[in-house]
Protein backbone atom coordinates (compact mmCIF):
# COMPACT_ATOMS: atom_id res chain seq x y z
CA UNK A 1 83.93 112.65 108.62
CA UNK A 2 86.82 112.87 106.28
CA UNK A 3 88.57 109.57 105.52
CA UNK A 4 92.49 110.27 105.89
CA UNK A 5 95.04 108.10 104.41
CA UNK A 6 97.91 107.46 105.74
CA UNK A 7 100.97 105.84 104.01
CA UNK A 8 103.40 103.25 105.98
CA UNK A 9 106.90 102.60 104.60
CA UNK A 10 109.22 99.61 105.66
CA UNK A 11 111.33 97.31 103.53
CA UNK A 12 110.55 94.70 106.69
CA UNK A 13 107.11 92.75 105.63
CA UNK A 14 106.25 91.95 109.41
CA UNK A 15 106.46 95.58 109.87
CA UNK A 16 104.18 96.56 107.58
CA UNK A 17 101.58 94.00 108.65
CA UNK A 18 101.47 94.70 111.93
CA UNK A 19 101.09 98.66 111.56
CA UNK A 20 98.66 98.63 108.85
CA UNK A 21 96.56 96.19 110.71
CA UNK A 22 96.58 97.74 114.21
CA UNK A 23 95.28 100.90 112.02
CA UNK A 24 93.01 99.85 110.10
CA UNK A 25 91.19 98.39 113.04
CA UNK A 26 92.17 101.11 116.21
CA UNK A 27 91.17 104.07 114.43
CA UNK A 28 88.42 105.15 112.69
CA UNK A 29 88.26 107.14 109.31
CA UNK A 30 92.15 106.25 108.10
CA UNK A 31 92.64 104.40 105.00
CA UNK A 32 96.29 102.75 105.21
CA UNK A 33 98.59 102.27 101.99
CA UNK A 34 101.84 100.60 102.15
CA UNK A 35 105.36 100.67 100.48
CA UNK A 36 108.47 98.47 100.64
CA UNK A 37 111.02 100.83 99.34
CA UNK A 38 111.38 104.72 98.90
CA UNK A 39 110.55 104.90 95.11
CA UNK A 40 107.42 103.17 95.60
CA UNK A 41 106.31 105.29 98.25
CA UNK A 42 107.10 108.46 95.77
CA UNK A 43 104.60 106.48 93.39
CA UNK A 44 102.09 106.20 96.02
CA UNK A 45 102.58 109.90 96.32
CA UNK A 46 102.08 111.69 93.74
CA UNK A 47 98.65 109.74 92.62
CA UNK A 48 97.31 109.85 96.14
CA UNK A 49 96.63 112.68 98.46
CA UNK A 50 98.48 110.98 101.92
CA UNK A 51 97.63 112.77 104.93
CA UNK A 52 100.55 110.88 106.48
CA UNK A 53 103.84 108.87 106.14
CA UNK A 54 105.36 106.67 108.63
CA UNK A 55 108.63 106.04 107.26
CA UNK A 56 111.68 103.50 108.69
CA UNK A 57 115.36 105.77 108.26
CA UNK A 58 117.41 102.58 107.05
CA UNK A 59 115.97 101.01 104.00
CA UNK A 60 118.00 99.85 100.98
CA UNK A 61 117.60 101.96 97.98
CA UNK A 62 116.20 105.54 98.65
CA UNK A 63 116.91 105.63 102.51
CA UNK A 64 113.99 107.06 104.45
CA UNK A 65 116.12 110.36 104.75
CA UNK A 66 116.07 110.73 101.08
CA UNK A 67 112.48 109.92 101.24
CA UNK A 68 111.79 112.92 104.05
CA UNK A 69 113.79 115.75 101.66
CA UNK A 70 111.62 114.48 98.83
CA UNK A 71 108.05 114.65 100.77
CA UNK A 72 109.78 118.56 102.33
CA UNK A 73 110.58 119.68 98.64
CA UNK A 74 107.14 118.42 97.03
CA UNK A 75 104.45 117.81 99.46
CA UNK A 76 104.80 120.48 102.42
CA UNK A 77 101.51 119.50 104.07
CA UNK A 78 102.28 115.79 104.30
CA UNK A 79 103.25 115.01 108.11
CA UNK A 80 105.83 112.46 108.57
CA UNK A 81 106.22 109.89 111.57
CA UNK A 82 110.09 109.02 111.44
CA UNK A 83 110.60 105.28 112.83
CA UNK A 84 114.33 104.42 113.85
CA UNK A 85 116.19 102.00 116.59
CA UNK A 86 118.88 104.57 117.46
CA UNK A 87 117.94 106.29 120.51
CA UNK A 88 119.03 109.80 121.01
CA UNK A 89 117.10 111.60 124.27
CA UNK A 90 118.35 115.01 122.89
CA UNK A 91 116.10 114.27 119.73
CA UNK A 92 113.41 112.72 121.62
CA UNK A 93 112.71 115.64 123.45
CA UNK A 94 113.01 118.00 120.41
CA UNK A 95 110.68 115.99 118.58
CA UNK A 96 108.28 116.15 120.89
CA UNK A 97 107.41 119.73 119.54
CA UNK A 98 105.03 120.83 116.87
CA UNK A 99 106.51 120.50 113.54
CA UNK A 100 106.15 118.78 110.62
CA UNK A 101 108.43 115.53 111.70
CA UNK A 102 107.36 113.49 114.64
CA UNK A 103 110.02 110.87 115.92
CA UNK A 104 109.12 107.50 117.12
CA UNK A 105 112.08 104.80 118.98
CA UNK A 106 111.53 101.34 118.03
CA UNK A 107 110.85 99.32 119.74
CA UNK A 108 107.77 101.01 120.43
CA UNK A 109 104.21 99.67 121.81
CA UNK A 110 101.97 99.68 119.22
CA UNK A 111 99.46 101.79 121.73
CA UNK A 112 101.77 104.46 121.72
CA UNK A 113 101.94 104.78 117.49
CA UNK A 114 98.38 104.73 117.14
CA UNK A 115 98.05 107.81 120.16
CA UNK A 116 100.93 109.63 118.07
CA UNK A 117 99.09 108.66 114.49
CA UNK A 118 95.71 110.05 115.90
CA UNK A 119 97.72 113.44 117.38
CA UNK A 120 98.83 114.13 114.12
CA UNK A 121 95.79 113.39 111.81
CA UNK A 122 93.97 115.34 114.79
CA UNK A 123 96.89 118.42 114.73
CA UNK A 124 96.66 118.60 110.62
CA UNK A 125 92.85 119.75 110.71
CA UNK A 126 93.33 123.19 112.15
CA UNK A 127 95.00 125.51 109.51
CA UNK A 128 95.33 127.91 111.93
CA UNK A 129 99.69 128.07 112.48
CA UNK A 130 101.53 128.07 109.35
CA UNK A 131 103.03 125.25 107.73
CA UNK A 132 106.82 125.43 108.02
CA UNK A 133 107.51 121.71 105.98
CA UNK A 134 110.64 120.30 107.48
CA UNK A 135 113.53 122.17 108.50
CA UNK A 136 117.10 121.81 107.49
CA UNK A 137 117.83 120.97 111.48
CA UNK A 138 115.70 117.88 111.37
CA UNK A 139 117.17 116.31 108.48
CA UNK A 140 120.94 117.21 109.78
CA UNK A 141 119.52 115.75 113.15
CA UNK A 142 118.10 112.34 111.37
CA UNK A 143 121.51 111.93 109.19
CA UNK A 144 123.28 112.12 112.83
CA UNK A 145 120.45 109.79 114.38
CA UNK A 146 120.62 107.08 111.64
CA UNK A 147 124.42 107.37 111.65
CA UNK A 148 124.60 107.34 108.07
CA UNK A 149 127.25 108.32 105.77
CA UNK A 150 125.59 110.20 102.81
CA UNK A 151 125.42 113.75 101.79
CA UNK A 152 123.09 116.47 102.19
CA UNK A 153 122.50 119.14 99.65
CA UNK A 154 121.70 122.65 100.69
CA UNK A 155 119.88 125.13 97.97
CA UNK A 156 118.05 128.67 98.41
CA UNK A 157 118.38 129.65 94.89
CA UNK A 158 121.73 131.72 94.57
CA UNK A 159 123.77 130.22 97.35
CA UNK A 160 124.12 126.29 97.42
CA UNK A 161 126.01 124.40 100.34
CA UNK A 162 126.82 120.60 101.13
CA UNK A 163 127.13 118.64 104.72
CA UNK A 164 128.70 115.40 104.48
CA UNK A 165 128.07 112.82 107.12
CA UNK A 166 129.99 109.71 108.10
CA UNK A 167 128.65 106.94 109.87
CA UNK A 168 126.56 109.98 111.88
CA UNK A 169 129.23 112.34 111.94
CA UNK A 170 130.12 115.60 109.94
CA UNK A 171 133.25 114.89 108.40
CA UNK A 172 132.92 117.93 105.96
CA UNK A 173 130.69 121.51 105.14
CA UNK A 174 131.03 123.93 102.19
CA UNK A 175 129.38 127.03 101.21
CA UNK A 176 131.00 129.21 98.64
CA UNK A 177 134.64 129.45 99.61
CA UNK A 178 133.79 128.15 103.07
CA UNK A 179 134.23 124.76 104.39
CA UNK A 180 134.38 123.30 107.66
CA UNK A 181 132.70 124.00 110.71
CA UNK A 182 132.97 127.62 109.16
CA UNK A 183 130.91 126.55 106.58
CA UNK A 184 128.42 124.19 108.72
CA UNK A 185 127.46 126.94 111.42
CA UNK A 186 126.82 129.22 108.45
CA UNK A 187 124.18 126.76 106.06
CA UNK A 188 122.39 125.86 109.28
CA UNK A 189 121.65 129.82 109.41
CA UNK A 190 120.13 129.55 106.27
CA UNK A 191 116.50 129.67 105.47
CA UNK A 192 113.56 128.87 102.81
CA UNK A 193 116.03 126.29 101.65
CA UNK A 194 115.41 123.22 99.25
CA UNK A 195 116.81 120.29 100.56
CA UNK A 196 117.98 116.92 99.13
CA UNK A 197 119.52 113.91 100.93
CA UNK A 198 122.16 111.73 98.88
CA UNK A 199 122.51 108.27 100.40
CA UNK A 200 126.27 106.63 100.11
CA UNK A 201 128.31 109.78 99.13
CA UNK A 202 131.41 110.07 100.17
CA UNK A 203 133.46 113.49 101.02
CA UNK A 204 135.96 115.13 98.71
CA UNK A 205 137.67 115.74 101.88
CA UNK A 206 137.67 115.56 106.12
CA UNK A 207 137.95 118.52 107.17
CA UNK A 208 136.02 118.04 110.45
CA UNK A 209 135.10 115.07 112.95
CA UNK A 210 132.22 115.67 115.16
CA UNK A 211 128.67 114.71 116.04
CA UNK A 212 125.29 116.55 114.71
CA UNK A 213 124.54 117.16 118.97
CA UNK A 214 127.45 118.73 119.61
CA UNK A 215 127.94 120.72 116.53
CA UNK A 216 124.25 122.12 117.26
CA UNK A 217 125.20 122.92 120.90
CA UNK A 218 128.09 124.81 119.79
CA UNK A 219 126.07 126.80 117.55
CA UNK A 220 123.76 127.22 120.70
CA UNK A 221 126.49 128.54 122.37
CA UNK A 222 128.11 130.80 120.07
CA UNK A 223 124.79 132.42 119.34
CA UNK A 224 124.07 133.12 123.37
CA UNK A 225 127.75 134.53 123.32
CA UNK A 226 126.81 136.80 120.88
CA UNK A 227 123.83 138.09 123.23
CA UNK A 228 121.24 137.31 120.36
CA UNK A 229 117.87 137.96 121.33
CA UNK A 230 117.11 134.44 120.63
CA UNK A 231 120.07 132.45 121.91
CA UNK A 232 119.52 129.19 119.57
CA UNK A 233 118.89 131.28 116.48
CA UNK A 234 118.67 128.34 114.47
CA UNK A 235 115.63 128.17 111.89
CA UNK A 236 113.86 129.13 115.39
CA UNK A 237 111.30 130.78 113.42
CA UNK A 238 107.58 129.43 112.27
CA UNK A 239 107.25 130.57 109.46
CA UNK A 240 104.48 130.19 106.64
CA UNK A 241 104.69 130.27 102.48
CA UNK A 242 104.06 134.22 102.70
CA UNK A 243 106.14 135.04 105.32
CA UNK A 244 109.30 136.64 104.12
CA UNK A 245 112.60 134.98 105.46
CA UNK A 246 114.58 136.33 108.29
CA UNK A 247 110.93 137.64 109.49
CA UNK A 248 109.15 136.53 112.88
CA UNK A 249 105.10 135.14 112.48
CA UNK A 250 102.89 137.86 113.44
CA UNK A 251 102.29 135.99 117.24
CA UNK A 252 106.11 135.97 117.75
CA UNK A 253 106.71 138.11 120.92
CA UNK A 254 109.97 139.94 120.55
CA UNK A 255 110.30 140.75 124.38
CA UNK A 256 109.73 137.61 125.44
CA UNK A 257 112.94 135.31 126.52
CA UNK A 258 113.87 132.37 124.47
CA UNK A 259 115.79 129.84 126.33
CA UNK A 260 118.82 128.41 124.28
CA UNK A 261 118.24 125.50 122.10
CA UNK A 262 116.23 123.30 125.02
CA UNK A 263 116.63 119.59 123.72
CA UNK A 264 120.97 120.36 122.66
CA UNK A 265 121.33 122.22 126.23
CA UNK A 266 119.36 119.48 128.37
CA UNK A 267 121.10 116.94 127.07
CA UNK A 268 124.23 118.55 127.39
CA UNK A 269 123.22 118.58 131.28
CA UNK A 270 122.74 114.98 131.40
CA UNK A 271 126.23 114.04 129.86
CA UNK A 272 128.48 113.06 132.61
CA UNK A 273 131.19 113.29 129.84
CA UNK A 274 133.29 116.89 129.78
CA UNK A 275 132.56 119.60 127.09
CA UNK A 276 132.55 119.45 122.96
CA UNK A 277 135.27 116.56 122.39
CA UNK A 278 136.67 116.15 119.34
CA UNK A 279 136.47 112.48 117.03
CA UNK A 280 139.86 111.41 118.41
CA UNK A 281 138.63 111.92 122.06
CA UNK A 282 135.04 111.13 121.90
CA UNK A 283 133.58 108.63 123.63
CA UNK A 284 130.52 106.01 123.91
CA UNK A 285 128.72 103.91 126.19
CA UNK A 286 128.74 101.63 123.75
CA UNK A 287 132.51 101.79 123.45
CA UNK A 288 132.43 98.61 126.35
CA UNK A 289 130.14 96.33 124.19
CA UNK A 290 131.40 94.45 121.53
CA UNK A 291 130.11 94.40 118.41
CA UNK A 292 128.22 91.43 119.13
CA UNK A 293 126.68 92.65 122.39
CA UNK A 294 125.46 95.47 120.16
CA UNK A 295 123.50 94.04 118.12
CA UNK A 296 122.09 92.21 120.90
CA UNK A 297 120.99 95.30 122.64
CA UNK A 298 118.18 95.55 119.85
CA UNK A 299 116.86 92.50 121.96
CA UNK A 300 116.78 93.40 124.95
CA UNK A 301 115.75 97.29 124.43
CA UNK A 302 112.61 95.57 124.09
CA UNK A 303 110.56 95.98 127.09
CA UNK A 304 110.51 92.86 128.56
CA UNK A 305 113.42 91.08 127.13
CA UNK A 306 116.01 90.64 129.72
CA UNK A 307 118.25 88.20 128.43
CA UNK A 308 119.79 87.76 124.78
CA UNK A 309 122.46 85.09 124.00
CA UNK A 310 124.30 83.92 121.15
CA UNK A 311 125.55 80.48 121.91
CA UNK A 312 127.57 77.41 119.70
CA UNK A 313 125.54 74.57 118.80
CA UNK A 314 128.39 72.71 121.58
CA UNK A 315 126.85 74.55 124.20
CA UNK A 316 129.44 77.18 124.80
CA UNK A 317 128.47 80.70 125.58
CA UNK A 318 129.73 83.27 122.81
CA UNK A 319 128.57 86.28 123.87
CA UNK A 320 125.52 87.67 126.11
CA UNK A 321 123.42 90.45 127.53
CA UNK A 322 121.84 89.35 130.37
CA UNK A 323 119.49 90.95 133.45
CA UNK A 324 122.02 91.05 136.85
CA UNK A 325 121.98 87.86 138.36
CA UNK A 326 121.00 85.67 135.57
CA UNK A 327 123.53 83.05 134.27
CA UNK A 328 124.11 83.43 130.81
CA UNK A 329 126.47 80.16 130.56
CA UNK A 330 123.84 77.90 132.29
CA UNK A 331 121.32 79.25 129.50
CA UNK A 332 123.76 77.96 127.08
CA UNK A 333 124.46 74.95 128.18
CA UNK A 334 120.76 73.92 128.83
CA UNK A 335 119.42 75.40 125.40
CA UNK A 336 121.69 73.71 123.18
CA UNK A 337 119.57 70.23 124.14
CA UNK A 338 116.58 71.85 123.40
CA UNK A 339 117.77 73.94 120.35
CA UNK A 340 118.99 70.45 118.98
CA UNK A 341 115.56 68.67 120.02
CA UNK A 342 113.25 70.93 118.23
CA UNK A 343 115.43 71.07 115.13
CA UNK A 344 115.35 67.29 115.24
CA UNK A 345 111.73 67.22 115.52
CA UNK A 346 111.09 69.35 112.50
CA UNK A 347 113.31 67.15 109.98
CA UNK A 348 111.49 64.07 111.16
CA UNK A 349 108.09 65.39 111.10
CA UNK A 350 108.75 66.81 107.61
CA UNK A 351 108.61 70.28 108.19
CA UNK A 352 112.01 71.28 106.95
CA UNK A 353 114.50 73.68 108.71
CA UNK A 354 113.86 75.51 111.95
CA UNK A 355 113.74 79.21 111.97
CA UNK A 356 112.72 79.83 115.13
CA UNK A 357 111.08 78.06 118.33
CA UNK A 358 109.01 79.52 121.51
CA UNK A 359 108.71 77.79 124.78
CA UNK A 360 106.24 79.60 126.95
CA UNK A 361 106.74 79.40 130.78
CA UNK A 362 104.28 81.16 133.45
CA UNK A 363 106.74 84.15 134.02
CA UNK A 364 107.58 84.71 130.42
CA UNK A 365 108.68 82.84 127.05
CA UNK A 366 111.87 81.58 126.14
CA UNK A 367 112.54 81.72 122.19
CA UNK A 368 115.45 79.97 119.85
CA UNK A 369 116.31 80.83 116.47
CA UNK A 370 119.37 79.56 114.35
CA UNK A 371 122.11 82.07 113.53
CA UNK A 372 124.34 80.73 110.14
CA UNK A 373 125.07 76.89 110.87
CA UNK A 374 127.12 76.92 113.68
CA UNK A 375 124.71 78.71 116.85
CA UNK A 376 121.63 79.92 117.94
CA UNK A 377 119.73 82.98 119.35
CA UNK A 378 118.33 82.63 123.09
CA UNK A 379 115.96 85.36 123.83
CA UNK A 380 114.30 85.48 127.23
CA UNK A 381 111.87 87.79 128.00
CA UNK A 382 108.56 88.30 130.76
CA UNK A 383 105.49 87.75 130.15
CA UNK A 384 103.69 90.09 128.16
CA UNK A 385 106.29 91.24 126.08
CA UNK A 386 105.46 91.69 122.67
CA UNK A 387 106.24 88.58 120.66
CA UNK A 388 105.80 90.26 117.13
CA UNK A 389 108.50 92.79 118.36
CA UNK A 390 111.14 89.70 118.76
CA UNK A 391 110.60 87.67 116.02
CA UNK A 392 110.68 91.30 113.77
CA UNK A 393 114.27 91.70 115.72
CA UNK A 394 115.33 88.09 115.17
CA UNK A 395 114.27 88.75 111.44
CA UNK A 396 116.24 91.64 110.96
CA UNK A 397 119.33 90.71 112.96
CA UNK A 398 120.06 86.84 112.81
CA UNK A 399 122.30 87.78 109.59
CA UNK A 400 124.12 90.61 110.61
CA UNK A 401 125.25 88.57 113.83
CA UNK A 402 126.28 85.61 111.66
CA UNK A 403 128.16 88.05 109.69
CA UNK A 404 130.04 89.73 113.07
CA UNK A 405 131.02 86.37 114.61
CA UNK A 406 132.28 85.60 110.96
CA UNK A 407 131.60 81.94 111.56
């Protein structure tokens, strides 16, 4: 059987351990290689034949984005598992398609990966569809998904466009003499293109405010307006190196209906909010939470965390997301004893400074971990959950929390 290798990128080290070594030893015939940044994973690259990358979006350096264009542009048969912790069910159910880009939520249960990683080293052995690489509406997609602000450089040899993105949003298009949406809704027509993501570039002017999703639908829209035979009409072809562009693959049935763009329009469905809104009037679930709360939420999208607190070494509650019912200030008050106990214990036995403590309970553990100098972290979750997944969160997080509540 042929050994395939697969190729896992993370700047987080816990990450990286825990994939390659639920890989290594759940399936057979994979040979794992790892990567902290970008640039090394372009090393690994281009002296090893990779079957597969799994690739974080937000890394430091060459962003995982910039990472995707690169493996699109050079290595067209690579597949590539995207890992992010923005959720977006509109992309979820696009990526749930064949294509060169699968799309993965974190948290996720490890189970699930290793099902998606086998799928895909199992999907890459039959040549028979052609290889389309990625297309230009995934990486628009993942610049909306990982709300970055960065640019995106659009090239099919004589005509050359640019999307700027914002924290997620297009803020700016141009093509030729075109910019704005003009511009957008005419590069996302375009095809055979060579892509290239620029992290941290900012616009040479606004000239538009809206999200990737709605942008898309509207381009959905328009196109079933016009009566076009395929009412998406965006890069809705397969197509393979041979097949000239603005041509259908031979098994393309030109009678046969093609629903408008599926994932945009469904979603569209399940928004309780009106029509296309514009940046001004545009609004969030997450427009309730504070900042704080936010960042919490990575806690308790874990399944099986229920509670996440940040509370003062006094005992005082600061902020909280918490399962109905539960009381968030009694947590606070009643952790701060055993916050203090446990970091006591430590500096007498020797041991230095806490980072984090676990008490485990029959109906779940309860887990504490320092935040700056002046609070702590009270995660609560049932039993179960995935510890690794928590103390990867309270990793990651603990720092930018200190740095919200500006302590």
């Amino acid at each position: 059987m042929t050994m395939k290798k697969v190729l896992i990128v993370d700047d987080e080290e816990d990450m990286l351990w825990m994939l390659q070594r639920n890989m290594d030893n759940g399936i057979p015939n994979i040979e794992t290689f790892t990567a902290q940044s970008g640039i090394e994973a372009l090393d690994t690259l281009e002296e090893t034949e990779i079957s597969l990358v799994i690739t974080d979006i937000n890394m430091p350096g060459m962003s995982g984005l910039e990472l995707l264009t690169e493996i699109n542009n050079k290595w067209k048969e690579t597949k590539v598992i995207i890992m992010t912790a923005y959720p977006s069910s509109a992309f979820e159910n696009k990526a749930k398609k064949e294509g060169a880009v699968r799309f993965v939520e974190k948290p996720f249960d490890i189970n699930d990966m290793r099902k998606i990683v086998e799928d895909v080293l199992e999907t890459s052995k039959a040549p028979s569809k052609p290889s389309r690489g990625i297309a230009l509406l995934d990486i628009i997609q993942f610049n909306g998904l990982a709300k970055s602000t960065s640019a995106l450089k659009i090239s099919t040899g004589d005509r050359e466009g640019m999307i700027f993105f914002r924290d997620g949003k297009v803020v700016h298009a141009s093509l030729g003499e075109l910019s704005g949406e003009e511009a957008f809704f005419q590069i996302i027509e375009l095809q055979k293109a060579e892509l290239h993501n620029l992290n941290n570039v900012e616009p040479p002017q606004v000239s538009m405010g809206k999200s990737v999703e709605s942008l898309l639908l509207e381009a959905a829209v328009k196109k079933d307006e016009e009566g076009a035979q395929d009412a998406s009409g965006i890069n809705a072809f397969t197509f393979s190196e041979d097949s000239p562009a603005g041509e259908p693959p031979a098994e393309y049935d030109e009678k046969a209906e093609v629903p408008a763009d599926e994932a945009f329009l469904a979603a569209a469905e399940e928004d309780t909010a009106a029509p296309i809104q514009s940046e001004e009037s545009e609004t969030t679930e997450d427009d309730d939470m504070t900042e704080i709360q936010k960042i919490l939420a990575e806690f308790t999208n874990i399944d099986g965390v229920h509670t996440a607190c940040l509370v003062g070494r006094d005992g005082f509650l600061l902020d909280s997301l918490a399962r109905t019912g539960i009381d968030a200030e009694m947590i606070g008050a009643i952790a701060s004893s055993g916050f203090g106990s446990a970091e006591t214990m430590g500096t007498q036995l020797g041991q230095g400074e806490l980072n984090m403590t676990m008490l485990e309970y029959t109906e779940g553990p309860v887990l504490f971990a320092p935040v700056g100098t002046e609070a702590f972290l009270v995660i609560v979750a049932d039993k179960d959950t995935n510890l690794g997944w928590i103390r990867i969160a309270i990793k990651k997080n603990s720092a930018k929390i200190e740095k919200v509540a500006a302590f």
